[in-house]
N, C-alpha and C. Protein backbone atom coordinates (compact mmCIF):
# COMPACT_ATOMS: atom_id res chain seq x y z
N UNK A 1 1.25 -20.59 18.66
CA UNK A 1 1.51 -19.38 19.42
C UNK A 1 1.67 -18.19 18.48
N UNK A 2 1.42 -17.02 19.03
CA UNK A 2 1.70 -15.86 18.07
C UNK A 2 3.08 -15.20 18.01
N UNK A 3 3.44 -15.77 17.09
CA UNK A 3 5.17 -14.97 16.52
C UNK A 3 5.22 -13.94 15.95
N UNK A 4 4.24 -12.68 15.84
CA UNK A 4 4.92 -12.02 14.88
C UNK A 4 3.42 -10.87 14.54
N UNK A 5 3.41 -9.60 14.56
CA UNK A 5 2.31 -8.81 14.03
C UNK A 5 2.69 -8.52 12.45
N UNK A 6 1.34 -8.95 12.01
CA UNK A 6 1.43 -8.59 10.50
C UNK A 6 0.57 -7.59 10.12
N UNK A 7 -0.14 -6.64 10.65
CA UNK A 7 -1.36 -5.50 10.34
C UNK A 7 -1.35 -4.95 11.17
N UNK A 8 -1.26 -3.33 11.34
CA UNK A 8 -2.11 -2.68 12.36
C UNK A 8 -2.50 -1.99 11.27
N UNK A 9 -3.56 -0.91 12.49
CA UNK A 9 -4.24 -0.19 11.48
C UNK A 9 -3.97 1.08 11.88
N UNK A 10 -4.23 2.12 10.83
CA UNK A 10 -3.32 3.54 10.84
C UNK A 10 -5.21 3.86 10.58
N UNK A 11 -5.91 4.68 11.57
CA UNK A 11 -7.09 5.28 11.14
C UNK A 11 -6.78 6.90 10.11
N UNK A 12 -7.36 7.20 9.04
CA UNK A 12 -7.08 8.38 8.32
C UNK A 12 -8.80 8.78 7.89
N UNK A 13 -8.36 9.93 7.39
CA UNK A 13 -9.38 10.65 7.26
C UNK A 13 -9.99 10.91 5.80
N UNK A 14 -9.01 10.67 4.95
CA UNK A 14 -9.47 9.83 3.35
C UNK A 14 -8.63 9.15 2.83
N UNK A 15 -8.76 7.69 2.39
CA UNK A 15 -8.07 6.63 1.62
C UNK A 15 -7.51 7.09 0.81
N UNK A 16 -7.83 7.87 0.13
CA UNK A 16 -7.40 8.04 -1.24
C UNK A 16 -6.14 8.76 -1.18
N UNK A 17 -6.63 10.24 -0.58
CA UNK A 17 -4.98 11.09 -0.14
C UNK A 17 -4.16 10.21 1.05
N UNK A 18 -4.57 9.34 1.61
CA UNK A 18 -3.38 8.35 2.54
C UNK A 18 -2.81 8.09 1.68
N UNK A 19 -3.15 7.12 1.06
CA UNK A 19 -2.46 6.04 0.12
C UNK A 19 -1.68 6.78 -0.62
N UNK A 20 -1.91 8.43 -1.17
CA UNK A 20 -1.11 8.87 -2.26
C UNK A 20 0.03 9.48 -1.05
N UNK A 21 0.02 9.95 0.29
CA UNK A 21 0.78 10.45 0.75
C UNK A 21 1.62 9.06 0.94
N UNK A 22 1.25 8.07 1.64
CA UNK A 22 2.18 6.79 2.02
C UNK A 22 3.21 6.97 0.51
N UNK A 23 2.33 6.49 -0.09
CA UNK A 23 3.64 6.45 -1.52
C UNK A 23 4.41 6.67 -2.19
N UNK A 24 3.83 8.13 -2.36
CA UNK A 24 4.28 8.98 -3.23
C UNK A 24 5.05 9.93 -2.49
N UNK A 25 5.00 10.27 -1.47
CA UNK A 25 5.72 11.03 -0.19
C UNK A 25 6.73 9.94 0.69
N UNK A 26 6.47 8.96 1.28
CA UNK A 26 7.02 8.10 2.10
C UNK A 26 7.86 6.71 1.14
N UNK A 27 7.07 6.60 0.33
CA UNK A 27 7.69 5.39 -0.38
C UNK A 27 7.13 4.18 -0.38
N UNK A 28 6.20 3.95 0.42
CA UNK A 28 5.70 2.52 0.97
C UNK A 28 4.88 2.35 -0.39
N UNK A 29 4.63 1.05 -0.40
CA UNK A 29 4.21 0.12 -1.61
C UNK A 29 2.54 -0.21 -1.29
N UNK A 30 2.02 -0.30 -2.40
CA UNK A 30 0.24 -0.79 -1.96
C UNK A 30 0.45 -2.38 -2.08
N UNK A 31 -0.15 -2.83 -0.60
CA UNK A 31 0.16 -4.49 -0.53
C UNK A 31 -1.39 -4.45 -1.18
N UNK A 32 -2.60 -4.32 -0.26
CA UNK A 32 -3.83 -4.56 -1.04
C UNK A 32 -4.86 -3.75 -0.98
N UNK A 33 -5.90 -3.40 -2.11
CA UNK A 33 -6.94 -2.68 -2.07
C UNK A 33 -8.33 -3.48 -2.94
N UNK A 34 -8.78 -3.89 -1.91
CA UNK A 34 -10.42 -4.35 -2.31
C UNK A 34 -11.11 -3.67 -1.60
N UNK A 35 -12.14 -3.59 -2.23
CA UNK A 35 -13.69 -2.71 -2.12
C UNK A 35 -15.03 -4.32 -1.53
N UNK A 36 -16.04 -3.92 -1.21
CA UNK A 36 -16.65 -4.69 -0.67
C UNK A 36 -17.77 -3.82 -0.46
N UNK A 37 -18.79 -3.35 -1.22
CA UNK A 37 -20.05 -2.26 -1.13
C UNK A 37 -19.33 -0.98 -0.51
N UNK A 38 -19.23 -0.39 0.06
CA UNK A 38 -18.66 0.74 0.65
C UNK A 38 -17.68 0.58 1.34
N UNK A 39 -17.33 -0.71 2.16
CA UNK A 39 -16.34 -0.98 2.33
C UNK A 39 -15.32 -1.02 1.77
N UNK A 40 -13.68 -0.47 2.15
CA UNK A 40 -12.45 -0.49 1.56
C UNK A 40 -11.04 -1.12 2.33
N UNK A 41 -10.86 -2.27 1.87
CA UNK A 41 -9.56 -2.88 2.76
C UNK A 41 -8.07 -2.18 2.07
N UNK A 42 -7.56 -1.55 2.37
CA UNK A 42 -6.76 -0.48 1.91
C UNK A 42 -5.46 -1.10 2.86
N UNK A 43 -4.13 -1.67 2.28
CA UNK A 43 -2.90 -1.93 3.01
C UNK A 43 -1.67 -1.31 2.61
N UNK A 44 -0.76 -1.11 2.74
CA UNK A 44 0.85 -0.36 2.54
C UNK A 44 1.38 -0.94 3.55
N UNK A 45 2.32 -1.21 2.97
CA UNK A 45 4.06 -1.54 3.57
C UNK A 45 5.20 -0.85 3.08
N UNK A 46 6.14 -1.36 3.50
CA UNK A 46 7.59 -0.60 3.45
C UNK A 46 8.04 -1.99 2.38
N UNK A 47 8.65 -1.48 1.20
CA UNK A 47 9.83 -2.88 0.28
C UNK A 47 10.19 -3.92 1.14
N UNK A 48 11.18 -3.13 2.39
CA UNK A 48 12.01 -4.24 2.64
C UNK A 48 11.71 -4.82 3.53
N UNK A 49 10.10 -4.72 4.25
CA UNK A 49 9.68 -5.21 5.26
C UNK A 49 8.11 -5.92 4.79
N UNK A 50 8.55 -7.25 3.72
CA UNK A 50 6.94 -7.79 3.61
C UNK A 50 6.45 -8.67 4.33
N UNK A 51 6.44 -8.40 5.49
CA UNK A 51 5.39 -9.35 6.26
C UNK A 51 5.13 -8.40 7.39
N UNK A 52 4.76 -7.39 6.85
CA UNK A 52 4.41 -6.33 7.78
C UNK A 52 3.28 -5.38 7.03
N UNK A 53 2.28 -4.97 7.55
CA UNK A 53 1.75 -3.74 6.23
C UNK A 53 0.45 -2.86 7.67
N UNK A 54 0.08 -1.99 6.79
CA UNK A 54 -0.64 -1.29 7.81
C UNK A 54 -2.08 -0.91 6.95
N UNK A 55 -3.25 -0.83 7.78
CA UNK A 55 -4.55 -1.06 6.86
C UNK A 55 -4.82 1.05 7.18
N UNK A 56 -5.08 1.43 5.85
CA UNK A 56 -5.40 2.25 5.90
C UNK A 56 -7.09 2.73 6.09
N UNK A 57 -7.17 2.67 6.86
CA UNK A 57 -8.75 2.69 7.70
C UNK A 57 -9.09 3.70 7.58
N UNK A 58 -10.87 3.87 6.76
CA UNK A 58 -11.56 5.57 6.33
C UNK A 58 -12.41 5.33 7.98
N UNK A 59 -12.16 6.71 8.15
CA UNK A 59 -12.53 7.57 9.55
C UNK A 59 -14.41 7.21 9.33
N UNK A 60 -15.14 6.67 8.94
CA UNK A 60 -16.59 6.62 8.54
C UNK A 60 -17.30 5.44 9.83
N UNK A 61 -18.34 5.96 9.34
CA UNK A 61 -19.29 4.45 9.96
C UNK A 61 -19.10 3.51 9.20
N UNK A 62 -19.53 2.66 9.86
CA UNK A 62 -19.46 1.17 9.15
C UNK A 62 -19.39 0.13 9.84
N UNK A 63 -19.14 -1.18 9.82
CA UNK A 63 -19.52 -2.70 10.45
C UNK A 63 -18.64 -2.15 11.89
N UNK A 64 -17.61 -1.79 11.84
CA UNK A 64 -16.49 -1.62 12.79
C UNK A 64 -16.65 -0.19 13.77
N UNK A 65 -17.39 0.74 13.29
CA UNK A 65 -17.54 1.81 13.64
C UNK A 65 -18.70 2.61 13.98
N UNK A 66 -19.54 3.22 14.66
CA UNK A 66 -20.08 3.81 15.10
C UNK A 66 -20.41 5.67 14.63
N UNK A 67 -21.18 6.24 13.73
CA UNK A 67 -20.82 7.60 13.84
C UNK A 67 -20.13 8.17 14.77
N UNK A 68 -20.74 8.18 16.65
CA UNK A 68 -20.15 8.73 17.19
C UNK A 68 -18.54 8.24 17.47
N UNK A 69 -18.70 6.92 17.51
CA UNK A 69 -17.02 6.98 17.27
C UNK A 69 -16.04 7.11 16.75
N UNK A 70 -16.32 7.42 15.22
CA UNK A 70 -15.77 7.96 13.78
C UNK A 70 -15.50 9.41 14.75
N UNK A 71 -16.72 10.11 14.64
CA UNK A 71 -16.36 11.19 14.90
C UNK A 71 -15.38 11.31 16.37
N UNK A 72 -14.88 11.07 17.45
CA UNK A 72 -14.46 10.69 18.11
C UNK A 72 -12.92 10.54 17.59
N UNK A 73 -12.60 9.95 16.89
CA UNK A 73 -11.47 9.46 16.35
C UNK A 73 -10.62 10.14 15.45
N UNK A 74 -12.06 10.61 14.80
CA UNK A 74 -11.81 11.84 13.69
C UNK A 74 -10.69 13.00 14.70
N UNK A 75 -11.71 13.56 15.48
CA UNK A 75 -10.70 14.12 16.18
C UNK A 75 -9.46 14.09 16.76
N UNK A 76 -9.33 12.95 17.31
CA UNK A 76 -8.27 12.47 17.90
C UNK A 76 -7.33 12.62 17.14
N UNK A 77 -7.11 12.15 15.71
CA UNK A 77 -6.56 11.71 14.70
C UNK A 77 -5.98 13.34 14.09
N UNK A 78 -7.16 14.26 13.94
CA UNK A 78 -6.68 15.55 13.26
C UNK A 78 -5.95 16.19 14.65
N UNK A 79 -5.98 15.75 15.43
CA UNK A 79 -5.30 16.93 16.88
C UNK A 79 -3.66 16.25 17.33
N UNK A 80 -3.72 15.42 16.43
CA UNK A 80 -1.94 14.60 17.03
C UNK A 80 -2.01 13.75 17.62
N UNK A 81 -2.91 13.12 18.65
CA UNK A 81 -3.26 12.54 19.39
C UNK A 81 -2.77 11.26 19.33
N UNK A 82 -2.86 9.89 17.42
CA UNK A 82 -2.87 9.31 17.50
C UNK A 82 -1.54 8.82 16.12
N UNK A 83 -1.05 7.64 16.26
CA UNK A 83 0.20 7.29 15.50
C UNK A 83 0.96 6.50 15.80
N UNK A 84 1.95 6.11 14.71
CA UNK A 84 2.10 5.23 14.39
C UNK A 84 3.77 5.38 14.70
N UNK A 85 4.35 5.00 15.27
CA UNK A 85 5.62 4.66 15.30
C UNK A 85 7.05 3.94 16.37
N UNK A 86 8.32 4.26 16.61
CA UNK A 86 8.87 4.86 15.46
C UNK A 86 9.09 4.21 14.46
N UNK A 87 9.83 4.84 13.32
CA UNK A 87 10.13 4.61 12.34
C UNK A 87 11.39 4.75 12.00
N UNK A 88 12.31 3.36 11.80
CA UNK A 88 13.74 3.34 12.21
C UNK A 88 14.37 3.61 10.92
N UNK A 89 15.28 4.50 10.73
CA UNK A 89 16.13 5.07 9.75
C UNK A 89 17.86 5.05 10.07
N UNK A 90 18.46 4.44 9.16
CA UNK A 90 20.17 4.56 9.13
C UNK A 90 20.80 6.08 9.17
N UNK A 91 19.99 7.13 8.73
CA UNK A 91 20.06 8.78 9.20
C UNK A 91 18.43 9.61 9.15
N UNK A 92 18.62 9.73 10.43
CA UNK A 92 17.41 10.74 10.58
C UNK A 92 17.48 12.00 9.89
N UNK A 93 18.84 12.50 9.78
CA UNK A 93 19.03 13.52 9.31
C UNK A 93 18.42 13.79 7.89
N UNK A 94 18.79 12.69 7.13
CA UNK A 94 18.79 12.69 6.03
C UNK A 94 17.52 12.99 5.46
N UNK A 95 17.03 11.66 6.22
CA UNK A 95 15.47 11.09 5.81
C UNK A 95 14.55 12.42 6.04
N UNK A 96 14.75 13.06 7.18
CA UNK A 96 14.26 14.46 7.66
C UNK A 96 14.11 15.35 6.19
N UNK A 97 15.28 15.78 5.53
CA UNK A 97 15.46 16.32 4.76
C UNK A 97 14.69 16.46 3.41
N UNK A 98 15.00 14.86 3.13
CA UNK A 98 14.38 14.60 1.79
C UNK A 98 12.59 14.40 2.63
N UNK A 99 12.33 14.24 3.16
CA UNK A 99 10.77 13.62 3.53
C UNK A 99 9.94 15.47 3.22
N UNK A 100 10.79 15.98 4.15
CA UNK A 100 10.52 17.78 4.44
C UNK A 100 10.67 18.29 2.96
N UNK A 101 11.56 17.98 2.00
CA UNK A 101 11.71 18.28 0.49
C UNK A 101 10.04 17.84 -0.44
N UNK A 102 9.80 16.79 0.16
CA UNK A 102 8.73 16.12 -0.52
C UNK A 102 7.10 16.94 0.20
N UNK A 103 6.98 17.23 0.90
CA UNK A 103 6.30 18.20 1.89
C UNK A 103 5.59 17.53 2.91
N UNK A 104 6.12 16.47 3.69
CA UNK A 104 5.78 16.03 4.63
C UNK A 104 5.69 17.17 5.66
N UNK A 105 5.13 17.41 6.36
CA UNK A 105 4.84 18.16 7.26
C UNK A 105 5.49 17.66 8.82
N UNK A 106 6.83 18.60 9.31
CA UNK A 106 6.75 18.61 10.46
C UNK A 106 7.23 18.99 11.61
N UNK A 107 6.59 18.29 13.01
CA UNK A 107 6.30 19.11 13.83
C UNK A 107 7.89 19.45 14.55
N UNK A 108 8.26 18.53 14.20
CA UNK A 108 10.20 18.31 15.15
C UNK A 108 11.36 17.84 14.22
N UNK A 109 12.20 18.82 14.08
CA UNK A 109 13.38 18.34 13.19
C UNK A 109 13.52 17.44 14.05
N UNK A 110 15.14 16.73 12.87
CA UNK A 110 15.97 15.77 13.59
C UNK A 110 16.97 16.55 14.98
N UNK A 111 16.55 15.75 15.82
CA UNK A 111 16.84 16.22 16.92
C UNK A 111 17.67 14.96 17.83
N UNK A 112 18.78 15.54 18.35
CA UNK A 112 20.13 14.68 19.46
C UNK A 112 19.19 14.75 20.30
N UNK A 113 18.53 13.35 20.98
CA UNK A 113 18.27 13.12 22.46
C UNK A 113 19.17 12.28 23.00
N UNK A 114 19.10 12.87 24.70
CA UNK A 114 19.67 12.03 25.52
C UNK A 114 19.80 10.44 25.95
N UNK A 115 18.81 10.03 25.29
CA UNK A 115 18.40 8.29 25.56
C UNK A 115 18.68 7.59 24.57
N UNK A 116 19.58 7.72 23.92
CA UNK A 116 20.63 7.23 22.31
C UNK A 116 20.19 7.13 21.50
N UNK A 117 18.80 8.40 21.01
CA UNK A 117 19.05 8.28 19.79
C UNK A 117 18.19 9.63 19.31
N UNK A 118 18.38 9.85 17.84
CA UNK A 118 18.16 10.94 17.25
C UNK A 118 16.81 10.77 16.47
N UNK A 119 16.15 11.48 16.67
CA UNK A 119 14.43 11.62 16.31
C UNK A 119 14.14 13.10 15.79
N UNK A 120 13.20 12.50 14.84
CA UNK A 120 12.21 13.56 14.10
C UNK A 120 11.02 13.02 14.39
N UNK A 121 9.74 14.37 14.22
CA UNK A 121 8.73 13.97 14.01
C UNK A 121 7.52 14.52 13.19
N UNK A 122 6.84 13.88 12.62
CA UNK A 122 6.39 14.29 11.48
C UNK A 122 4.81 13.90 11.64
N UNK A 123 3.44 14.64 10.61
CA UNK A 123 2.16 14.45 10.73
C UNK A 123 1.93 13.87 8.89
N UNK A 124 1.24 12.65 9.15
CA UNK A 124 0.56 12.17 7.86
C UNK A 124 -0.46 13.69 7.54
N UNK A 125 -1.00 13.44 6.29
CA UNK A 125 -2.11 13.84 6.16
C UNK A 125 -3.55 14.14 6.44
N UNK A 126 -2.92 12.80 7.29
CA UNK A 126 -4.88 13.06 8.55
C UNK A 126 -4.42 13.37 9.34
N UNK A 127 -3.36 14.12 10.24
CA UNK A 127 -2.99 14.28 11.40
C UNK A 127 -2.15 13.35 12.18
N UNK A 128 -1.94 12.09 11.92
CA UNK A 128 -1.18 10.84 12.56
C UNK A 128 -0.23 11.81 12.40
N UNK A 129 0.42 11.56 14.24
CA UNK A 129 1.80 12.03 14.02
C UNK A 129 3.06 10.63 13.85
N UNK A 130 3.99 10.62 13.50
CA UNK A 130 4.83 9.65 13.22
C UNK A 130 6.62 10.15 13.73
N UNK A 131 7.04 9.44 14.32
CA UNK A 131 8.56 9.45 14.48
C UNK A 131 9.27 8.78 13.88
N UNK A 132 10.65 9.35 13.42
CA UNK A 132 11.32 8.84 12.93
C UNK A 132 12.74 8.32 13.39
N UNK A 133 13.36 7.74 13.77
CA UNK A 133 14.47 7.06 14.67
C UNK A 133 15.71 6.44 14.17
N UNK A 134 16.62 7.41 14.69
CA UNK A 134 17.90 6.54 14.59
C UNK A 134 18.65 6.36 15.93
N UNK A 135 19.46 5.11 16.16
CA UNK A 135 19.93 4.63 16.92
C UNK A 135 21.41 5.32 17.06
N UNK A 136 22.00 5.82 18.05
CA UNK A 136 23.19 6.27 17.83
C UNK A 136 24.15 5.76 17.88
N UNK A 137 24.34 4.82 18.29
CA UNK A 137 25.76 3.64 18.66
C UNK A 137 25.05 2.43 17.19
């Protein structure tokens, strides 16, 4: 039976600046990067979460993709449309702070909602927007 997701995929718009924003901005670790003719299997995770990682997927044609649906996606992807989250933090506040220090870009401070808990929200580099979440109790 299936216990457990170990991959999704985060579509972006170049590997190269993902991977440096995941890291070098967010913190997440490179689980794997092989090449395969033009093909690129591109993964990141979080330290304390390894059995989890996310494939950083180039916006292109290819075995999986279609021009018109690259392009399709492309869009989607640069307009907010599409993302990944939330993303659970012990202070939103904080994380807000230092992420916004580092120049994450975004669209919603940390913000008190009514449904228990406190959220930010923020855009990768290709446009993925992402939330960030803390629990209030």
């Amino acid at each position: 039976m299936i216990n457990r997701l170990s991959v999704a995929t985060l579509w972006v718009t170049d590997q190269n600046e993902a991977l440096r924003f995941y890291t070098e901005k967010l913190g997440f670790e490179i689980r794997a990067d092989f090449t395969n003719g033009d093909y690129r299997w591109l993964t990141v995770g979080l330290k304390n979460q390894p059995d989890m990682e996310f494939q950083l997927a180039a916006l292109k044609p290819s075995h999986a993709l279609t021009q018109a649906e690259a392009d399709q996606l492309t869009q989607l992807v640069q307009a907010g449309k599409l993302g990944i989250g939330p993303w659970k933090t012990d202070d939103c506040q904080q994380t807000y702070e230092t992420l916004q220090a580092r120049g994450v870009e975004f669209v919603q401070p940390a913000t008190d909602r009514p449904y228990g808990i406190i959220e930010a929200i923020f855009k990768d580099n290709s446009g993925n927007l992402m939330v960030l979440s803390q629990d209030k109790h």
